[in-house]
Structures are given as structure tokens and as C-alpha cells.
C-alpha atoms as a PDB file:
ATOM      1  CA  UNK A   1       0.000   0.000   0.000  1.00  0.00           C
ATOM      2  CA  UNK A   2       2.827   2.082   0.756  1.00  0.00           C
ATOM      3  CA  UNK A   3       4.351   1.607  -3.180  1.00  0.00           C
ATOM      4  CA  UNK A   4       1.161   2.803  -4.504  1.00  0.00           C
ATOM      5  CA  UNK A   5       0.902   6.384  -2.500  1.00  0.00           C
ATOM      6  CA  UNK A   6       4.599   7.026  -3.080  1.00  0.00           C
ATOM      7  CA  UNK A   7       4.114   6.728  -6.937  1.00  0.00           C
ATOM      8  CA  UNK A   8       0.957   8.402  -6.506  1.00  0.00           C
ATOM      9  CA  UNK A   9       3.006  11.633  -4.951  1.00  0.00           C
ATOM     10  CA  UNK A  10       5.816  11.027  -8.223  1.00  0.00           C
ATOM     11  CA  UNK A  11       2.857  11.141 -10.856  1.00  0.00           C
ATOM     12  CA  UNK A  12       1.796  13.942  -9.494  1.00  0.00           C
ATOM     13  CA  UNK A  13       4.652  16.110  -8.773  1.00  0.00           C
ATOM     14  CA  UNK A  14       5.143  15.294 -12.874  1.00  0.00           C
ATOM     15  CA  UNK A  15       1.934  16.315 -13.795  1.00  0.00           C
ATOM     16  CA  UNK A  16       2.395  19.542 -11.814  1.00  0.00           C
ATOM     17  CA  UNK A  17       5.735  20.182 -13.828  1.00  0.00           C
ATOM     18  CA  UNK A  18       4.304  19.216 -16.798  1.00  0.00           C
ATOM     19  CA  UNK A  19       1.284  21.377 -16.475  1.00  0.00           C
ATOM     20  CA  UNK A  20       3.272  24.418 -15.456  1.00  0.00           C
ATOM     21  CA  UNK A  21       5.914  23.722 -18.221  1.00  0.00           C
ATOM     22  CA  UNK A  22       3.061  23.888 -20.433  1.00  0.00           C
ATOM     23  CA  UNK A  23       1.526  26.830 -19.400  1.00  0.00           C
ATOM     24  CA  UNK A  24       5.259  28.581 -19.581  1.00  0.00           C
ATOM     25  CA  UNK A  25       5.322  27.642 -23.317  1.00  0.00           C
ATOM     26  CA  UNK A  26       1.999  29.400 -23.782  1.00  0.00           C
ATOM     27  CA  UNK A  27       2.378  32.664 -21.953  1.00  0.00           C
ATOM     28  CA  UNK A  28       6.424  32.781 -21.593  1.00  0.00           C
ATOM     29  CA  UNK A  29       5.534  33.956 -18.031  1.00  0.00           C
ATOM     30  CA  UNK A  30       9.035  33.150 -16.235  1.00  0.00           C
ATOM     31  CA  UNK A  31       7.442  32.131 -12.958  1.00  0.00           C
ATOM     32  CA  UNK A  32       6.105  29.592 -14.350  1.00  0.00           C
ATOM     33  CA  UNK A  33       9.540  27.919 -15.335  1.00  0.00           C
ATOM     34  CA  UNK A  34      10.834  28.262 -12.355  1.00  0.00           C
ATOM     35  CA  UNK A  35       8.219  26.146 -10.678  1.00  0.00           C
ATOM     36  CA  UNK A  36       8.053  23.704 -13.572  1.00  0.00           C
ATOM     37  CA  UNK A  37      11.770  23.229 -12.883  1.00  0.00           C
ATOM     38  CA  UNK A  38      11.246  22.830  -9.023  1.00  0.00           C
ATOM     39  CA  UNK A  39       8.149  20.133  -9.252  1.00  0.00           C
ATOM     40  CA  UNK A  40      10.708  18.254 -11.768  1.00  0.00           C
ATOM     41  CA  UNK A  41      13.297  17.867  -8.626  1.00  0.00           C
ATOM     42  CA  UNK A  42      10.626  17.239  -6.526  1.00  0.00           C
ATOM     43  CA  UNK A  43       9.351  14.255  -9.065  1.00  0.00           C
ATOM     44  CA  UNK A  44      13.149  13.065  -9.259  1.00  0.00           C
ATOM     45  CA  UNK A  45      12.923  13.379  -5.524  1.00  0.00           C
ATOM     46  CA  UNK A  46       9.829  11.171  -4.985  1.00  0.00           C
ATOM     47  CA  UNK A  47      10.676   8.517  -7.646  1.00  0.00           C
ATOM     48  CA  UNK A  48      14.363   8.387  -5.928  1.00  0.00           C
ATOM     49  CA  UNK A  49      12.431   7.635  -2.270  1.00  0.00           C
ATOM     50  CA  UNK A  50      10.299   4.440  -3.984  1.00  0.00           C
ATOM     51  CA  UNK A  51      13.096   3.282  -4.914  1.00  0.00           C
ATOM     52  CA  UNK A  52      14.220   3.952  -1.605  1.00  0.00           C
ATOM     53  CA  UNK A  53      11.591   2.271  -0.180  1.00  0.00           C
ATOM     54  CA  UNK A  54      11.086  -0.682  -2.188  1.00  0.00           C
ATOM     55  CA  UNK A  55      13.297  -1.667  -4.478  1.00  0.00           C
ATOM     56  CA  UNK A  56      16.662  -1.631  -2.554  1.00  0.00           C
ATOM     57  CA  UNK A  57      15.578  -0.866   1.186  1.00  0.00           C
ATOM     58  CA  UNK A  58      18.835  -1.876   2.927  1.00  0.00           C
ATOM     59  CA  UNK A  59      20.426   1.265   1.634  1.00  0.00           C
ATOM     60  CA  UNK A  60      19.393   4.578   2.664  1.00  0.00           C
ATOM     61  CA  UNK A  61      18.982   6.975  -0.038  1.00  0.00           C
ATOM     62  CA  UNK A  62      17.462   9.674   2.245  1.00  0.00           C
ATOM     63  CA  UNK A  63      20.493  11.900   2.078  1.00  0.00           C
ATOM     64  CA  UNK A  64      20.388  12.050  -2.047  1.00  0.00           C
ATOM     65  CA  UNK A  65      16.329  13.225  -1.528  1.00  0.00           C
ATOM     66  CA  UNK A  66      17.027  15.461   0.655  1.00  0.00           C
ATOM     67  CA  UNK A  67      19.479  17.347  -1.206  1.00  0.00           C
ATOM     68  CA  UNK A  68      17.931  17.156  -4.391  1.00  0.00           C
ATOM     69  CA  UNK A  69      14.715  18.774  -2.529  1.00  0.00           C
ATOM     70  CA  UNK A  70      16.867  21.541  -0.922  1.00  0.00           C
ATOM     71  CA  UNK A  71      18.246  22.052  -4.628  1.00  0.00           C
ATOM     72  CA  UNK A  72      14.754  22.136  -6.189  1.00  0.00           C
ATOM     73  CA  UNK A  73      13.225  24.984  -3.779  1.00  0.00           C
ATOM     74  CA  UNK A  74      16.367  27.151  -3.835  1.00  0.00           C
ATOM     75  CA  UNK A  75      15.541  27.063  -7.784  1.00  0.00           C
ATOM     76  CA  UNK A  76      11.767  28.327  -6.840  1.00  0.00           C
ATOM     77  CA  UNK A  77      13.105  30.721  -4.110  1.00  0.00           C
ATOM     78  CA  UNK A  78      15.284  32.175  -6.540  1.00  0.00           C
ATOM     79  CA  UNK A  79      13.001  32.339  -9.524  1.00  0.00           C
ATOM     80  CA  UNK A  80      10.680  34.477  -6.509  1.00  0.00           C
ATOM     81  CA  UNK A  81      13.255  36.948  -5.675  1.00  0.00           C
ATOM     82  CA  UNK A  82      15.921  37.603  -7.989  1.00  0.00           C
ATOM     83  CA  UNK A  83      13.702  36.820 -11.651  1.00  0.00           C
ATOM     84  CA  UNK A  84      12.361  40.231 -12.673  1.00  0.00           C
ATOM     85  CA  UNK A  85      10.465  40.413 -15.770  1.00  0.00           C
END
């Protein structure tokens, strides 16, 4: 049960970076981007944690998630304050 609502949180961390990526392409509106970009480390993130979780759980992967989390919201946080249009 588990599997299922950690894919569940992958798919839809994609379709959030895929619907925001696709809204960027049709307005060129550069927040946008910047959040497509983060929900695409936070879909690497969640599909790095099932296989955490299930396919190799004697190793602890929780250090790689974290970091590429970190990395994916300092891409939002500076896409909120530095990114003028």
C-alpha cells in the first residue's frame, strides 16, 4: 500500500511540472519555469524515495532526496526573488 501512494506523490509532482511547463510555453511567463523546474526535482525526488523504499531498502537513499529537494526549492526561491520580468 505504501508503493502505490509514493508513486501516486511522483505522478503527481510530474503532472504539476508538466502542467506548469506547459503553461510557460503558452504565456512565456518566467514564474512559471521556475516552478516547472522545481516540481521536476521534486518528481526526481519522490521517484528516488520508492526506490528507496522498495526496491533496494537496505540502503538509505534519504540523504540524495534530501538534497535534491533543498536544490529544487532554492531554484523556486530564486526564480521568486531575484527573476524580474
Amino acid at each position: 500500500m505504501a508503493g502505490i501512494i509514493y508513486a501516486l506523490c511522483a505522478l503527481t509532482a510530474f503532472l504539476c511540472a508538466f502542467l506548469l511547463l506547459y503553461a510557460y510555453r503558452q504565456s512565456k511567463y518566467k514564474l512559471l519555469l521556475w516552478g516547472a523546474l522545481c516540481f521536476a526535482g521534486l518528481t526526481l525526488s519522490n521517484a528516488i524515495l520508492v526506490i528507496d523504499k522498495l526496491v533496494v531498502p537496505m540502503d538509505d537513499l534519504s540523504t540524495l532526496r534530501y538534497i535534491i529537494s533543498l536544490l529544487s526549492m532554492l531554484v523556486l526561491l530564486y526564480g521568486l526573488i531575484w527573476d524580474t520580468e
